[in-house]
C-alpha atoms as a PDB file:
ATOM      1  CA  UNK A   1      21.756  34.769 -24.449  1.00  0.00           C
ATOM      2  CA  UNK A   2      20.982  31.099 -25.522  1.00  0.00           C
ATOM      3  CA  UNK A   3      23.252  28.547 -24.579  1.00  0.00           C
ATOM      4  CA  UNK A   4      25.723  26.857 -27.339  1.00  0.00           C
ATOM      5  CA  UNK A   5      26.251  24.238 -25.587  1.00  0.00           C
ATOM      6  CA  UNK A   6      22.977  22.103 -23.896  1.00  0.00           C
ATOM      7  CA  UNK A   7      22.324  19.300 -21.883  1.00  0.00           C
ATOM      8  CA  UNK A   8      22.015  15.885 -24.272  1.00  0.00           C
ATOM      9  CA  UNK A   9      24.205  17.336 -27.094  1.00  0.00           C
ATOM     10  CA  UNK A  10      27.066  14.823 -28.040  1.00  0.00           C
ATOM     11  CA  UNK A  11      30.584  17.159 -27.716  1.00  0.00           C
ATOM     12  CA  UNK A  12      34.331  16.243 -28.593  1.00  0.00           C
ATOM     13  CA  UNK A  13      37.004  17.064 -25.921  1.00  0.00           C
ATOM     14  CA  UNK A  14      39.501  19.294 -27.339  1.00  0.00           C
ATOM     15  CA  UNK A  15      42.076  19.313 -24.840  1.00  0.00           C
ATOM     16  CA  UNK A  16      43.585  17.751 -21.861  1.00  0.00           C
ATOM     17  CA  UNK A  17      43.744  14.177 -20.551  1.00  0.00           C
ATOM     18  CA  UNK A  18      40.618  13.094 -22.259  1.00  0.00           C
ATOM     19  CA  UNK A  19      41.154  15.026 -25.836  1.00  0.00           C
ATOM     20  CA  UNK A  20      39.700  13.538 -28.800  1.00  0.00           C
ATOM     21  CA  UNK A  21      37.311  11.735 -26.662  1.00  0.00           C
ATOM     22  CA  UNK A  22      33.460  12.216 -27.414  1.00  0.00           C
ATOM     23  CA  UNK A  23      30.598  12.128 -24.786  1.00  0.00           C
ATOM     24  CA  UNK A  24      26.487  13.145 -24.204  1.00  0.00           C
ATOM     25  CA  UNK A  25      26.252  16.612 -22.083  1.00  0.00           C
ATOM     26  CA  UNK A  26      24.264  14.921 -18.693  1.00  0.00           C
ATOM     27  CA  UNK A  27      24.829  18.700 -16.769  1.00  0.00           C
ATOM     28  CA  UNK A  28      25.981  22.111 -17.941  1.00  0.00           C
ATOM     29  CA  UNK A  29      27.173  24.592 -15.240  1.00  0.00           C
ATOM     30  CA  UNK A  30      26.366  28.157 -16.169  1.00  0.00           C
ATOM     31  CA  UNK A  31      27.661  30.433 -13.461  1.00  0.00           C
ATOM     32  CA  UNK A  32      30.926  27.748 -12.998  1.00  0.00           C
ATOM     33  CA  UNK A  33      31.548  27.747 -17.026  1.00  0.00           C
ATOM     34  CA  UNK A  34      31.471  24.117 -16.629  1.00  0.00           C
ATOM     35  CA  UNK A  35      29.945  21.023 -18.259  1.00  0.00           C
ATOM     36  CA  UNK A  36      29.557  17.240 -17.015  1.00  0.00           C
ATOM     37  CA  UNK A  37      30.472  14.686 -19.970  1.00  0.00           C
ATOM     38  CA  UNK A  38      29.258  11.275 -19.920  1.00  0.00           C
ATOM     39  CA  UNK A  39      32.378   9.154 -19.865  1.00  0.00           C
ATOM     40  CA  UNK A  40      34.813  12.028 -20.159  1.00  0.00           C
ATOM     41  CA  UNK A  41      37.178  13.051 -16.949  1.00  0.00           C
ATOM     42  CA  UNK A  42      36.880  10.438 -14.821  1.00  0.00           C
ATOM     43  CA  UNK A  43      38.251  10.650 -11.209  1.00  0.00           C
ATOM     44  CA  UNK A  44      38.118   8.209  -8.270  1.00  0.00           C
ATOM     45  CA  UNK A  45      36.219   9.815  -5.060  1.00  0.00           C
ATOM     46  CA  UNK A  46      36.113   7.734  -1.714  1.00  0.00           C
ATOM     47  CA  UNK A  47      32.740   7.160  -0.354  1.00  0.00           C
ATOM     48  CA  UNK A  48      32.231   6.774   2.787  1.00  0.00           C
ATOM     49  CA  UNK A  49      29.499   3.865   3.617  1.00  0.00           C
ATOM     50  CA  UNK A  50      25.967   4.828   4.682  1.00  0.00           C
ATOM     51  CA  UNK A  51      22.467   3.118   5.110  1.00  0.00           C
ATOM     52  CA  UNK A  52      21.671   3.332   1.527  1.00  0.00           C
ATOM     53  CA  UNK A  53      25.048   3.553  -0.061  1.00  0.00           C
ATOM     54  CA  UNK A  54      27.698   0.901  -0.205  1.00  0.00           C
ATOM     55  CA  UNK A  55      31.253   2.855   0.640  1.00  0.00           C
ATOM     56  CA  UNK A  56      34.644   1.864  -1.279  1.00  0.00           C
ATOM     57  CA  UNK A  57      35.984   3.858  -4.365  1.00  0.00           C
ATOM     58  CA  UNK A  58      33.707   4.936  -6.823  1.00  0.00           C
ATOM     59  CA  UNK A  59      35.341   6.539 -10.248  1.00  0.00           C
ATOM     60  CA  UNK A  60      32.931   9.196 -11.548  1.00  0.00           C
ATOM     61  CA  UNK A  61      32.691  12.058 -14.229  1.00  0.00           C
ATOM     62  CA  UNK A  62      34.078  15.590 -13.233  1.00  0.00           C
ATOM     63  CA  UNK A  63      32.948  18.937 -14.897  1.00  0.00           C
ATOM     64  CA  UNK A  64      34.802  19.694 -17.873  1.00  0.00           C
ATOM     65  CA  UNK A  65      35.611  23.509 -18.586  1.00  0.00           C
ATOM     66  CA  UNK A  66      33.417  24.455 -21.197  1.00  0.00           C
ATOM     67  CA  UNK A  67      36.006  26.012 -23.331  1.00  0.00           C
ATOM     68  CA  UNK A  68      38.090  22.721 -23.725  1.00  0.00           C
ATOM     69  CA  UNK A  69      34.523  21.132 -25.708  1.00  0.00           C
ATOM     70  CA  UNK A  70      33.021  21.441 -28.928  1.00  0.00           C
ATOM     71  CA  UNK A  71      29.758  20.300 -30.388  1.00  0.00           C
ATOM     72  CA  UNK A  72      30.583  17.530 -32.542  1.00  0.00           C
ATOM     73  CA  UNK A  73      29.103  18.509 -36.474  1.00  0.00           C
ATOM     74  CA  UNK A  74      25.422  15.917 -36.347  1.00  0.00           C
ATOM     75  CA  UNK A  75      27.104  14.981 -40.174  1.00  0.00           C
ATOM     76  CA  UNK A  76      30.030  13.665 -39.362  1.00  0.00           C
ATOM     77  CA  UNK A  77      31.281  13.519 -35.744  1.00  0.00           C
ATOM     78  CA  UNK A  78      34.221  16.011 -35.910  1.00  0.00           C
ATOM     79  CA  UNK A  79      34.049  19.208 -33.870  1.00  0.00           C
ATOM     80  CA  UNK A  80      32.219  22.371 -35.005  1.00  0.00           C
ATOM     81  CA  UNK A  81      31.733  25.461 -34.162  1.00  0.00           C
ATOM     82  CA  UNK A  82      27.663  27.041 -33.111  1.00  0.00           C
ATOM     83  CA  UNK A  83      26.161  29.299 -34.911  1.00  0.00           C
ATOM     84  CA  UNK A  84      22.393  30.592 -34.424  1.00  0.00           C
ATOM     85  CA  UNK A  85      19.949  31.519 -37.605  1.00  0.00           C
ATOM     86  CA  UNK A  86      16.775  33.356 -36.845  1.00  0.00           C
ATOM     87  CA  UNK A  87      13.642  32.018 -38.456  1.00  0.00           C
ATOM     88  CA  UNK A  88       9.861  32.500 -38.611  1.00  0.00           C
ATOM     89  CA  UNK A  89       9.161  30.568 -35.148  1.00  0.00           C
ATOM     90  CA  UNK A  90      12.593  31.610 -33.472  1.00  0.00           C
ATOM     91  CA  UNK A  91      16.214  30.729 -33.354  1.00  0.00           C
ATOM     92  CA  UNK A  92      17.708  27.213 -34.036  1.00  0.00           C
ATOM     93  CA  UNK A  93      21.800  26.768 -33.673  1.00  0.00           C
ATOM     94  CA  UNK A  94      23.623  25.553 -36.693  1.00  0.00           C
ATOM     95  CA  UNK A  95      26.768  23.755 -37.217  1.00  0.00           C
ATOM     96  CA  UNK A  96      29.215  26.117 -38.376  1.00  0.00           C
ATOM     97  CA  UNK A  97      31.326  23.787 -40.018  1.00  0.00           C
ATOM     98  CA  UNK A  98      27.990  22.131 -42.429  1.00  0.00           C
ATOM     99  CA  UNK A  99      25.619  24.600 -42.455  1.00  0.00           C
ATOM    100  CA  UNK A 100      23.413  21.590 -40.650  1.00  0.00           C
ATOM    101  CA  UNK A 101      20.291  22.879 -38.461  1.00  0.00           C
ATOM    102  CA  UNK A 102      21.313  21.003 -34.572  1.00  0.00           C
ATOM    103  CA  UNK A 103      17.693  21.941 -33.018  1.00  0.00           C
ATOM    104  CA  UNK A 104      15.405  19.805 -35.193  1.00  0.00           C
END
């Protein structure tokens, strides 16, 4: 089954902490369900110091479940629904919400 949701696409939070929030995909999770938001969920891990790494507290992105995220509609922002229309060369998802083509 193709994916709705892919790495680079530009989602709106829906729930939680962080809702209302938009973000780029940088990582989906398949098997977890999951999805890593640019700028969405951030948490503060302890690092501890190494040879290449400076140690301290570093505030990073954690995986977002991918049922709390929407693709956000490429005409206006707000979140949409994906939908899939079959043409000559294959399938391309489409924004429920505009009818709007997302794989160019």
């Amino acid at each position: 089954m193709a994916a709705k949701i892919r790495k680079g696409d530009k989602v709106v939070v829906l729930t939680g902490r962080d809702k209302g929030r938009s973000g780029e995909v940088i990582e989906v999770r398949p098997g977890e369900g999951r999805v890593l938001v640019r700028g969405v969920n951030m948490v503060a891990r302890h690092q501890r110091q190494t040879a290449a790494q400076q140690g301290g507290i570093i505030r990073k992105e954690a995986a977002v479940h991918i049922s709390n995220v929407a693709l956000a509609d490429p005409k206006d922002g707000k979140p949409t629904r994906v939908g899939f229309k079959t043409l000559k060369d294959g399938r391309v998802r489409v924004a429920r919400r505009s009818g709007v083509e997302i794989d160019a």
